[in-house]
N, C-alpha and C. Protein backbone atom coordinates (compact mmCIF):
# COMPACT_ATOMS: atom_id res chain seq x y z
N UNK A 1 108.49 76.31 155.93
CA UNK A 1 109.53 75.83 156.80
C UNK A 1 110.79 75.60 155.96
N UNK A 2 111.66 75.87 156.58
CA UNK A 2 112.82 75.66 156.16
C UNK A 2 114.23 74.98 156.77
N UNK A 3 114.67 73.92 155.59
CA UNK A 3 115.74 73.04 156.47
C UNK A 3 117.05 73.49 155.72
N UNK A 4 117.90 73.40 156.47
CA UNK A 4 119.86 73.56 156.20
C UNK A 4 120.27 72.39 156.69
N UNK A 5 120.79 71.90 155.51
CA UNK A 5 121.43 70.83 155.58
C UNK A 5 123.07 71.10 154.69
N UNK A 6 123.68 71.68 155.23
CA UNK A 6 125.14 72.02 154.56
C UNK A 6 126.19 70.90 155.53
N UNK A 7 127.49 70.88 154.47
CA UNK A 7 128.36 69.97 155.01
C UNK A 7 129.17 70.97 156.29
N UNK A 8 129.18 72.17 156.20
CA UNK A 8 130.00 73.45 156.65
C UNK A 8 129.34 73.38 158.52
N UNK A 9 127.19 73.20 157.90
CA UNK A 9 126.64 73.16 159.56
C UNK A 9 126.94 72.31 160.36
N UNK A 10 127.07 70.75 159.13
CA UNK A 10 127.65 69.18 160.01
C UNK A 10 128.39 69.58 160.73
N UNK A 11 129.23 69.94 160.59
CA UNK A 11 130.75 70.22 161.11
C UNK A 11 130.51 71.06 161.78
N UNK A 12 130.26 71.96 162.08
CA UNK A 12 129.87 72.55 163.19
C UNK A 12 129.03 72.07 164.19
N UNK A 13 127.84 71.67 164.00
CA UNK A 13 126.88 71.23 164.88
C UNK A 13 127.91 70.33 165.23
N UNK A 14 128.28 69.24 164.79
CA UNK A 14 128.94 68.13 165.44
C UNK A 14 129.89 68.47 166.52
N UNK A 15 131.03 69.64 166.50
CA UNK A 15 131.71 70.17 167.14
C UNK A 15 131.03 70.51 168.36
N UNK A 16 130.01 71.16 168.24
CA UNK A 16 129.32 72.04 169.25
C UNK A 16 128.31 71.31 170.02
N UNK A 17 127.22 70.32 169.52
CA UNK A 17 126.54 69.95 170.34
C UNK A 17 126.56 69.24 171.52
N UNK A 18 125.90 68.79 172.43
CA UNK A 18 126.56 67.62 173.70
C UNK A 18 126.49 66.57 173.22
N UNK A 19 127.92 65.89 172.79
CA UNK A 19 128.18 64.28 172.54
C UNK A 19 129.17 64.01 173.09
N UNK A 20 129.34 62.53 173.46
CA UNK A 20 130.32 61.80 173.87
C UNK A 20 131.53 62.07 173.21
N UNK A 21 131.63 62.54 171.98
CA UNK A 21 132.78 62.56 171.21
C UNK A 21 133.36 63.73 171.80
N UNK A 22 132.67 64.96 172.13
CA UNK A 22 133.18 66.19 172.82
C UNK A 22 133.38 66.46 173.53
N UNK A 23 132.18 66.08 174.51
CA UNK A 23 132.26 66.71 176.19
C UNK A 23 133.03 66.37 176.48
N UNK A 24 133.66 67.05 177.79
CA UNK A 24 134.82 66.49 178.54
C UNK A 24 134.37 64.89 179.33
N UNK A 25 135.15 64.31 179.00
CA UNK A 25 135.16 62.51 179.07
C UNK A 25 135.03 62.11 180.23
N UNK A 26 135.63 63.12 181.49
CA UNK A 26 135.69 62.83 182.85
C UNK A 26 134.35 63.01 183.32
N UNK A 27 133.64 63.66 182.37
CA UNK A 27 132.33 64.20 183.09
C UNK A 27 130.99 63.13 183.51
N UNK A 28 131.34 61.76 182.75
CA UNK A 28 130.59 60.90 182.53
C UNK A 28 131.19 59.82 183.94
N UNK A 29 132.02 60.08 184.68
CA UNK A 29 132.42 59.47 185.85
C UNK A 29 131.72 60.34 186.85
N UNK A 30 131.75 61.12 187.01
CA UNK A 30 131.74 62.31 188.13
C UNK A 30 129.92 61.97 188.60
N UNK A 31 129.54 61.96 189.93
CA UNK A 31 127.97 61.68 189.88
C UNK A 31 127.48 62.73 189.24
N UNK A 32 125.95 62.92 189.24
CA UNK A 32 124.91 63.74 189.15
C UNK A 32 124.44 63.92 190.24
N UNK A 33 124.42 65.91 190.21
CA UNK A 33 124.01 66.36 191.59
C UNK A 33 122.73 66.81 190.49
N UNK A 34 121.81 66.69 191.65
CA UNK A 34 120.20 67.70 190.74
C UNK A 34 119.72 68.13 192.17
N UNK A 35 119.55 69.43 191.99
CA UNK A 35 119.00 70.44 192.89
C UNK A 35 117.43 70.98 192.19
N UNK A 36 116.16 70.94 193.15
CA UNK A 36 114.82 71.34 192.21
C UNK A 36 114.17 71.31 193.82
N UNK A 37 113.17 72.29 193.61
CA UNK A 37 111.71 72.88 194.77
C UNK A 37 111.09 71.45 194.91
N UNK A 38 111.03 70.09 193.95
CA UNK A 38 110.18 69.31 194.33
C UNK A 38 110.24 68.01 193.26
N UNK A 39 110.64 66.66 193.69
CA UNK A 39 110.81 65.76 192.67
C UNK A 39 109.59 64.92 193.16
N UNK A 40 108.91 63.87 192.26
CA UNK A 40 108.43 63.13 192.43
C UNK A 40 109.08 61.45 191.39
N UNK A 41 108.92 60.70 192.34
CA UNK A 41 109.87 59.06 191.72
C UNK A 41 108.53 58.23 191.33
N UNK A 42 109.07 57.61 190.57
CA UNK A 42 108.14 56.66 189.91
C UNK A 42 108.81 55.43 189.82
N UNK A 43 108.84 54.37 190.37
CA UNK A 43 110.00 53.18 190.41
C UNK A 43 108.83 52.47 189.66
N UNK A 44 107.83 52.26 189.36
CA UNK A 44 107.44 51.31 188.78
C UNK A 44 107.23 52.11 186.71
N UNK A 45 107.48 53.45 187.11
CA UNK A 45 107.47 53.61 185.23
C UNK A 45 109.07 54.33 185.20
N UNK A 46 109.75 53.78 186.17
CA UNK A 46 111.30 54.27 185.92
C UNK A 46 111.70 55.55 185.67
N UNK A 47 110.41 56.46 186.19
CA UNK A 47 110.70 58.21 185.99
C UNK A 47 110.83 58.93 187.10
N UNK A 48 111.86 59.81 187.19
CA UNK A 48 111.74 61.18 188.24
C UNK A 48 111.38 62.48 187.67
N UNK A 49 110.80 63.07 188.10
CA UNK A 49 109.95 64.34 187.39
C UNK A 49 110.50 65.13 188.39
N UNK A 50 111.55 66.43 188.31
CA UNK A 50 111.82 67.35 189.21
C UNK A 50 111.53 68.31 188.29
N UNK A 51 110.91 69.82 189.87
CA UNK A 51 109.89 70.74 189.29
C UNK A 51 110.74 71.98 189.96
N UNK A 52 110.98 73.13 189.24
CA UNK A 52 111.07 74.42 190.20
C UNK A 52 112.32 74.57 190.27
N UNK A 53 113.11 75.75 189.19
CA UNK A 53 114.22 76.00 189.47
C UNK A 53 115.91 74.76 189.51
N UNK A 54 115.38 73.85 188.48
CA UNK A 54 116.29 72.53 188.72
C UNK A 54 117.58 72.69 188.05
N UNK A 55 118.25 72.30 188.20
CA UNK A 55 119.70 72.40 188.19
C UNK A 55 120.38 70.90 188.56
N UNK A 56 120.85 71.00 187.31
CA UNK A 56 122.09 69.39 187.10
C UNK A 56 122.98 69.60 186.82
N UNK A 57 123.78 69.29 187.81
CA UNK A 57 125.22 68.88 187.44
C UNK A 57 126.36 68.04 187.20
N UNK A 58 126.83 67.50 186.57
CA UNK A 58 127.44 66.22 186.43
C UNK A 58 128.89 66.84 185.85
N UNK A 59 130.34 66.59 186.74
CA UNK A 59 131.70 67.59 186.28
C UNK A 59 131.26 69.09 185.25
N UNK A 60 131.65 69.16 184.41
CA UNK A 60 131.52 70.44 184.00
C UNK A 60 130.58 70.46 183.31
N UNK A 61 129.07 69.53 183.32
CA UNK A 61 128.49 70.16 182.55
C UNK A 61 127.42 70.11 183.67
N UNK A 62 126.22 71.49 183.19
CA UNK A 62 125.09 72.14 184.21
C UNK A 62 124.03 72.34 183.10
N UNK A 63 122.93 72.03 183.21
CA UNK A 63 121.74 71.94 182.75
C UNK A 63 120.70 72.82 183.55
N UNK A 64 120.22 74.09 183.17
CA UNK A 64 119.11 74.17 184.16
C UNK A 64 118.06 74.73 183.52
N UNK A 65 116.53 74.06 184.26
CA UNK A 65 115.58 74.39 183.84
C UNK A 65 114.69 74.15 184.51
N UNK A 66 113.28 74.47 184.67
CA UNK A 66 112.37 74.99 184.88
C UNK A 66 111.30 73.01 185.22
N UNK A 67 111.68 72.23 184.13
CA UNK A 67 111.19 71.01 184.78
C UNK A 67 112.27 69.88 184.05
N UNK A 68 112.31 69.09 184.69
CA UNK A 68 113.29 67.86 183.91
C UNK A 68 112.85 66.95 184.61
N UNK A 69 112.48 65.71 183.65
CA UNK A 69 111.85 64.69 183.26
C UNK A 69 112.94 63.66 182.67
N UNK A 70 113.38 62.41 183.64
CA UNK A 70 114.40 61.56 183.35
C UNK A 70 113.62 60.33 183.49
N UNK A 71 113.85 59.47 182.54
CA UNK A 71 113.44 58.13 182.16
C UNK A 71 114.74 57.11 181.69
N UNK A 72 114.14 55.91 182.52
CA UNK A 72 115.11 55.07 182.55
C UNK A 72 114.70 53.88 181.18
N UNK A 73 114.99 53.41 180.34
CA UNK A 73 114.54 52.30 179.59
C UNK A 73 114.97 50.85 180.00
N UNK A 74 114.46 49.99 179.47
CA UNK A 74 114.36 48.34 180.28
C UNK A 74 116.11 48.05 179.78
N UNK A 75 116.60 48.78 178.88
CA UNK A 75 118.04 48.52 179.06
C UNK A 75 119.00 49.01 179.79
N UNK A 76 118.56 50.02 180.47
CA UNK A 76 119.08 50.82 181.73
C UNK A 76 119.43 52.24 180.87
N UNK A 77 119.13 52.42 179.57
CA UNK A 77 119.34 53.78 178.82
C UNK A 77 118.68 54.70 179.57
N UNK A 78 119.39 55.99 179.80
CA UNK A 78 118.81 57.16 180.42
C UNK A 78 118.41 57.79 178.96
N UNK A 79 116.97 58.49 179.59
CA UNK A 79 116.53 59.49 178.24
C UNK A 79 116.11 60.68 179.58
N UNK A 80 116.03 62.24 178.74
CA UNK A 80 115.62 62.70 179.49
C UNK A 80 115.40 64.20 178.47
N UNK A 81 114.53 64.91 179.36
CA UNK A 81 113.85 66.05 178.58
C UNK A 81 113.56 66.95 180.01
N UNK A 82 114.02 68.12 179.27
CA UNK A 82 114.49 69.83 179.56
C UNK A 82 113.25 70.19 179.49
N UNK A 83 112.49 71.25 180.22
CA UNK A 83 111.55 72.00 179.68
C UNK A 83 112.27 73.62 180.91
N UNK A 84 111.97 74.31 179.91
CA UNK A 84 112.24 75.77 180.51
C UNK A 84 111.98 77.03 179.76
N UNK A 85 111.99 78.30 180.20
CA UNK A 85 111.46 79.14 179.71
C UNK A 85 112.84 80.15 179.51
N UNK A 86 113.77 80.27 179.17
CA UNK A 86 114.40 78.84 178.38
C UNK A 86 115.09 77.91 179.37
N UNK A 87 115.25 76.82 178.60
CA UNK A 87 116.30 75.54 179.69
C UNK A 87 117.68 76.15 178.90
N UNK A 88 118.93 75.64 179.67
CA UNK A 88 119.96 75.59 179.26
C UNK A 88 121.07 74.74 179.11
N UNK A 89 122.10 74.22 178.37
CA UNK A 89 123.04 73.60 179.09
C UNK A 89 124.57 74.36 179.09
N UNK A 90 125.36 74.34 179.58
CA UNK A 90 126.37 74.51 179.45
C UNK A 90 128.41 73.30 179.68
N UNK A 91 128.57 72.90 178.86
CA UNK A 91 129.63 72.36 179.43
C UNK A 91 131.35 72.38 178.53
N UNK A 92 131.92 71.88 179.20
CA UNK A 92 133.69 72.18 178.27
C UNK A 92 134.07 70.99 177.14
N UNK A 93 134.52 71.67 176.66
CA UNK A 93 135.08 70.15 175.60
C UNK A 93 136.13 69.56 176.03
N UNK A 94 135.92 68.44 175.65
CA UNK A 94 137.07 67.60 176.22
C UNK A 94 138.73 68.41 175.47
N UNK A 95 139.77 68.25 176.41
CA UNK A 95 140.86 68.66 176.37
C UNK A 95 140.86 70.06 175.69
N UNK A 96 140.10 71.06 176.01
CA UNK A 96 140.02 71.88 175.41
C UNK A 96 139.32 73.19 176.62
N UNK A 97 140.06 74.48 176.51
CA UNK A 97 139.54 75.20 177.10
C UNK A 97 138.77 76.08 176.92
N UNK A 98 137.50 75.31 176.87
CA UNK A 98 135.98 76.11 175.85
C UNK A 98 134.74 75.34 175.86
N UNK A 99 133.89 76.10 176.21
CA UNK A 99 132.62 75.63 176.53
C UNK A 99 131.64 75.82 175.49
N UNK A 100 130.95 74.51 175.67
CA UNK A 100 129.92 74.41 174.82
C UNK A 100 128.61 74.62 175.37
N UNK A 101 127.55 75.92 174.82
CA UNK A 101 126.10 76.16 175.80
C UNK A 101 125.07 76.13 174.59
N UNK A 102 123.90 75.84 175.12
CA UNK A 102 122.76 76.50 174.24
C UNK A 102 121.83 76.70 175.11
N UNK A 103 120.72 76.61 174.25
CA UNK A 103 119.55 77.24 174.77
C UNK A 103 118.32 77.00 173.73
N UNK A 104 117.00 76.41 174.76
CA UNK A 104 116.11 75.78 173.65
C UNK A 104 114.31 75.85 174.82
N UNK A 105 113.37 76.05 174.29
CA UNK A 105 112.23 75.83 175.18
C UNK A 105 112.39 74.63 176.02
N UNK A 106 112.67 73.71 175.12
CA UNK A 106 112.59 71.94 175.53
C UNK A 106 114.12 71.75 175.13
N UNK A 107 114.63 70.52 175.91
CA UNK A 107 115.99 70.09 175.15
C UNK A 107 115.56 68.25 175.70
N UNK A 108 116.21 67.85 174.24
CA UNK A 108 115.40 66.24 175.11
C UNK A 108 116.93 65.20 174.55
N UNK A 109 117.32 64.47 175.87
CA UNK A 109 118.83 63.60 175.09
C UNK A 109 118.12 62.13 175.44
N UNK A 110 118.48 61.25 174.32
CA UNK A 110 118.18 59.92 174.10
C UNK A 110 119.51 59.37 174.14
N UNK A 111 119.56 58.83 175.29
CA UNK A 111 120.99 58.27 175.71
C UNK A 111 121.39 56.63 174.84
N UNK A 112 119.97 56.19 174.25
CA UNK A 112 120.95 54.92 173.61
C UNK A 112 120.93 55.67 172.27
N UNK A 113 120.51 56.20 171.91
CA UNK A 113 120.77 56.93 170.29
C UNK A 113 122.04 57.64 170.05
N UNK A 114 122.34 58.30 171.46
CA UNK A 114 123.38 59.59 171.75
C UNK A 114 122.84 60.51 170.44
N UNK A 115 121.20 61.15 170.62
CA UNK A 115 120.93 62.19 170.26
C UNK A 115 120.26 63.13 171.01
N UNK A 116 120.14 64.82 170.07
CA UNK A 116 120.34 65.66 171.13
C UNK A 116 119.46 66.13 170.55
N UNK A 117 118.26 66.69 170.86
CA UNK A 117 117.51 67.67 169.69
C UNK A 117 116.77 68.98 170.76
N UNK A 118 116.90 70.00 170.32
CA UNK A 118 116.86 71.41 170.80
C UNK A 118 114.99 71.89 169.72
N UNK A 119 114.30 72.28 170.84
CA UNK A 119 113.09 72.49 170.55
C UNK A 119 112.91 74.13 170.47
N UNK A 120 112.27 74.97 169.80
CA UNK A 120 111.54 76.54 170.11
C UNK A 120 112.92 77.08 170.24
N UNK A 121 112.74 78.32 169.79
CA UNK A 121 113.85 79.48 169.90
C UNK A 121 114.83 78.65 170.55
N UNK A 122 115.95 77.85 169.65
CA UNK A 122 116.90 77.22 169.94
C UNK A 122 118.48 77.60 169.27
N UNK A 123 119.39 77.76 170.22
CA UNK A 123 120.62 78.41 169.81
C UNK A 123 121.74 77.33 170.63
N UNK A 124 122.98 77.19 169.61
CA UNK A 124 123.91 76.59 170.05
C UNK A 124 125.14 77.32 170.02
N UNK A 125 126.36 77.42 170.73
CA UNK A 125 127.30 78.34 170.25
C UNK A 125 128.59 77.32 171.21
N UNK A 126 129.48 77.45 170.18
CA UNK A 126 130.94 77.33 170.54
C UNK A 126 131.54 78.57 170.35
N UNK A 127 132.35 78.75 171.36
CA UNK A 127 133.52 79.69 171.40
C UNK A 127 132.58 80.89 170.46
N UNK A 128 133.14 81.20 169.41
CA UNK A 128 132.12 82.49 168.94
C UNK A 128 131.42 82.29 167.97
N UNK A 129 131.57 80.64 167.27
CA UNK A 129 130.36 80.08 166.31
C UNK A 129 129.30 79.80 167.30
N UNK A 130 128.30 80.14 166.50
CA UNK A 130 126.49 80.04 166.60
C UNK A 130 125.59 79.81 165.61
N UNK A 131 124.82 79.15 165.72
CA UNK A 131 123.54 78.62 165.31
C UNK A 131 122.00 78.71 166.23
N UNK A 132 121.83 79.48 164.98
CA UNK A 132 120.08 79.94 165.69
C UNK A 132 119.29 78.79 164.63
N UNK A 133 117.86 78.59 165.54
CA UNK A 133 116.66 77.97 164.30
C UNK A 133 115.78 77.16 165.60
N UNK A 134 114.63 76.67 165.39
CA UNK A 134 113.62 76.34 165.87
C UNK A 134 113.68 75.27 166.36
N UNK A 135 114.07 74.29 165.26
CA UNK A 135 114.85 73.30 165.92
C UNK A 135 116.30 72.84 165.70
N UNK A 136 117.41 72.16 166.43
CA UNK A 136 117.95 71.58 166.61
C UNK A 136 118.73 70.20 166.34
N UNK A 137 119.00 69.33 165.73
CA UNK A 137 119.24 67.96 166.40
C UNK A 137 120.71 67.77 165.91
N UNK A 138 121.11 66.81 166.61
CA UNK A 138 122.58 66.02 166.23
C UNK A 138 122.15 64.86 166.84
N UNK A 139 122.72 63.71 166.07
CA UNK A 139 123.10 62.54 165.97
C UNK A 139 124.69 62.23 166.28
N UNK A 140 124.98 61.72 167.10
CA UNK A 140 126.19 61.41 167.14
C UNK A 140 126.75 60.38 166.77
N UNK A 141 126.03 59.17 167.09
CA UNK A 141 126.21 57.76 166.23
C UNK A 141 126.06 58.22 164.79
N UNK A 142 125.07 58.87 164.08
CA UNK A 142 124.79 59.30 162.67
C UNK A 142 126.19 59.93 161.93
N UNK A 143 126.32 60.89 162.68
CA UNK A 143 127.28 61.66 163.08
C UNK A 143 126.70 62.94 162.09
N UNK A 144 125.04 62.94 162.14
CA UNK A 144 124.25 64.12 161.30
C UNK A 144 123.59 64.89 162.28
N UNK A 145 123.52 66.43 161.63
CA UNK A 145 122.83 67.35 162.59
C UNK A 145 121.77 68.20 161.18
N UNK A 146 121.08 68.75 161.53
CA UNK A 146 119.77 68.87 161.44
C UNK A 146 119.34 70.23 161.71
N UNK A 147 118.99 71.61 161.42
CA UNK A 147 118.41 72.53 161.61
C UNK A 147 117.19 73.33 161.28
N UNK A 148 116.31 73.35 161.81
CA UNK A 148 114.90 73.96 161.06
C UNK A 148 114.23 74.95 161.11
N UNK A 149 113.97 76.18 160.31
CA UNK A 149 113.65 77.58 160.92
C UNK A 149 111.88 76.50 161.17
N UNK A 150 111.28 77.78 161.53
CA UNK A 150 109.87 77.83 161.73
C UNK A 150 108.93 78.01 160.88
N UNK A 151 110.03 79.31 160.20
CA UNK A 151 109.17 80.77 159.31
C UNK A 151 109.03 81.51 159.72
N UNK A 152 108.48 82.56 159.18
CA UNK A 152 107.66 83.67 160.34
C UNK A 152 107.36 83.54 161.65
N UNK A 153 106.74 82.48 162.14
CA UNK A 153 106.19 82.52 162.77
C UNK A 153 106.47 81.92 164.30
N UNK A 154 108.13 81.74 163.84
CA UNK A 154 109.03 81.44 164.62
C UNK A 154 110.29 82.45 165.06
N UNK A 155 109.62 83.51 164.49
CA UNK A 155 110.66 84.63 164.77
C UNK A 155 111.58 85.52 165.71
N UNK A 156 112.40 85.57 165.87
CA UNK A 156 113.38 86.06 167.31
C UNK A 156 114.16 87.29 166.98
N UNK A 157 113.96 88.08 168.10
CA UNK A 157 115.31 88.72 168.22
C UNK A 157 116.73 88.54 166.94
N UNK A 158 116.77 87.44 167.50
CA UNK A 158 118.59 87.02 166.41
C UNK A 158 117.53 86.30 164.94
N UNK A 159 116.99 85.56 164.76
CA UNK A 159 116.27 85.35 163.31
C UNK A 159 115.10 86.06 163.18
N UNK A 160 114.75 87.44 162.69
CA UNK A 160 114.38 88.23 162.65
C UNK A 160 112.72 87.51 161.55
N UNK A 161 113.51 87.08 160.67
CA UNK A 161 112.63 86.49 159.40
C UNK A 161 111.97 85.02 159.72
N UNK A 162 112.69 84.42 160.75
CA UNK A 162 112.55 83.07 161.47
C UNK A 162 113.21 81.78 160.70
N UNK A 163 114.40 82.73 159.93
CA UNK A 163 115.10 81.48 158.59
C UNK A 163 116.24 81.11 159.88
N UNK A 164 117.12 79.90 159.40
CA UNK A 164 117.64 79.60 160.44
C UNK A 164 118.96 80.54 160.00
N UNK A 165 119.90 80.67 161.37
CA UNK A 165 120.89 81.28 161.20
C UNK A 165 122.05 81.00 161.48
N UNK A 166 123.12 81.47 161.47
CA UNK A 166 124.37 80.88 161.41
C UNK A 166 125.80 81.64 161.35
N UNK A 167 126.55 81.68 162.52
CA UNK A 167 127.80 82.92 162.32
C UNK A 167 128.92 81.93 162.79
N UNK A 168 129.85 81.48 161.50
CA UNK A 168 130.70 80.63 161.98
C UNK A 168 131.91 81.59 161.69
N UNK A 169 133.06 81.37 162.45
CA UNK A 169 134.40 82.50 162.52
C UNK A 169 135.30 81.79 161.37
N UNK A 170 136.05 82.21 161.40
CA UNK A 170 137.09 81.77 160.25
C UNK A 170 138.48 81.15 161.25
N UNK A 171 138.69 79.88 160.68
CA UNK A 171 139.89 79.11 161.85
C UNK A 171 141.42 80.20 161.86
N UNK A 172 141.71 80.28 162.56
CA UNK A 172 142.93 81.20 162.20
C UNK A 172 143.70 80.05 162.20
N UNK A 173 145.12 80.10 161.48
CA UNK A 173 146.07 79.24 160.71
C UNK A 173 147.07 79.79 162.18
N UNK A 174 147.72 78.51 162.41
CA UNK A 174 149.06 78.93 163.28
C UNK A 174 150.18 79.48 162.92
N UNK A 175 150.36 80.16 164.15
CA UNK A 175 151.75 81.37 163.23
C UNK A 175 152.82 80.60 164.29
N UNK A 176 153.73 80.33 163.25
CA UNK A 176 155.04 79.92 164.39
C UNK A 176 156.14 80.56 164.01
N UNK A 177 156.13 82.11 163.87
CA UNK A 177 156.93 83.12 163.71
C UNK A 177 157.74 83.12 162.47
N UNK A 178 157.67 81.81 161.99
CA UNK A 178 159.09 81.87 161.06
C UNK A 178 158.42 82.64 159.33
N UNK A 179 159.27 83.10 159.31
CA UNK A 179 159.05 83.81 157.82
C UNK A 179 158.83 83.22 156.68
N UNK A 180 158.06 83.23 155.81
CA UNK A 180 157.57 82.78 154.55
C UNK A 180 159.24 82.31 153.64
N UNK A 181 159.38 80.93 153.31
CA UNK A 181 160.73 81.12 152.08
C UNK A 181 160.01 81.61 150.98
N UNK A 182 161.35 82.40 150.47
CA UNK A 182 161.57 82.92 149.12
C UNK A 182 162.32 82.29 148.34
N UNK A 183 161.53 81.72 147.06
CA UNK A 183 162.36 80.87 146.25
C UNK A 183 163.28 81.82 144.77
N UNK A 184 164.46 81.56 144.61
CA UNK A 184 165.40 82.57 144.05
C UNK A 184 165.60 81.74 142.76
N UNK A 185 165.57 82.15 141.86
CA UNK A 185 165.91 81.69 140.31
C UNK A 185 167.12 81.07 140.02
C-alpha cells in the first residue's frame, strides 16, 4: 500500500474536496430535497436509510447514489454515508464558476469533524486537476488530506498499477496586456 502525502496534494485536495471553506456558502441555507424508491426513519436511533436511485440536493450541490444512510448525533451533528456503484457528488465553489465532483464506492461526511473520506476506486477533480487512489480523505478543521493507492489490487482504468494518481494543471499567470519594461543602461 501506498500513501502521498505531498504539500502540492494538500493544496489541492483542500481546494477540491467538499468543505465549508469551498462550497458555495449559500448552499448550507437552501433545504435538502432527497428523492429515493424507499426510505425507512428511525426516530429512536436518529437514522433515515433511503434505498434505490437516491438523489440529494441541497443549492448546488447533488449527491447521488444507490443507498444513503444519514445519522443524527446527540449534538444534533449530521453524519452521513454514500454507498453506490459508484455514488457521486457534484457541487460549485463558492464565488467561483466551477464545480467540484468525485466519485467513490462509499463516500461518508462527519459533519462535526467537517471530514470527507472517499472509499474504492475514488476520484476527485476540480476544473481539470484530478486525483485518483482508493482512498480519499480531507480534513477541513485539520486542514489535511490524505490519499491511498490499494496496490495491485486496487487497480483501474485511470491507475493502471493501483499507485495513486494525480494530474494537476499549471496556474496560468494573468495577462493584463501591458508589455514587459525594458531596463536601459
Amino acid at each position: 500500500m501506498r500513501i502521498l502525502r505531498y504539500s502540492f496534494l494538500l493544496t489541492m485536495l483542500g481546494c477540491m474536496l467538499v468543505s465549508t471553506a469551498y462550497a458555495e456558502k449559500a448552499d448550507r441555507e437552501k433545504p435538502i430535497e432527497l428523492e429515493a424508491d424507499a426510505v425507512q426513519v428511525n426516530d429512536a436511533k436518529k437514522t433515515s436509510t433511503y434505498t434505490g436511485n437516491v438523489i440529494l440536493t441541497q443549492g448546488t450541490l447533488m449527491i447521488r447514489g444507490d443507498k444513503l444512510v444519514v445519522r443524527e448525533d446527540k449534538e444534533g451533528f449530521q453524519h452521513s454515508t454514500s454507498y453506490g456503484n459508484p455514488t457521486t457528488f457534484k457541487q460549485k465553489r463558492d464565488g467561483k464558476n466551477e464545480y467540484m465532483e468525485g466519485s467513490a464506492q462509499r463516500i461518508e461526511y462527519d459533519g462535526r469533524m467537517d471530514k470527507v473520506q472517499l472509499y474504492t476506486k475514488a476520484w476527485v477533480k476540480r476544473g481539470e486537476d484530478i486525483v485518483h487512489g482508493d482512498y480519499i480523505m480531507y480534513d477541513a478543521n485539520a486542514e489535511y488530506a490524505e490519499v491511498i493507492s490499494g496496490g495491485s489490487q486496487a487497480a483501474t482504468p485511470e491507475t493502471p498499477g493501483g499507485r495513486v494518481r494525480a494530474v494537476i494543471q499549471p496556474k496560468k499567470k494573468p495577462s493584463d496586456g501591458a508589455t514587459p519594461a525594458v531596463e536601459t543602461p
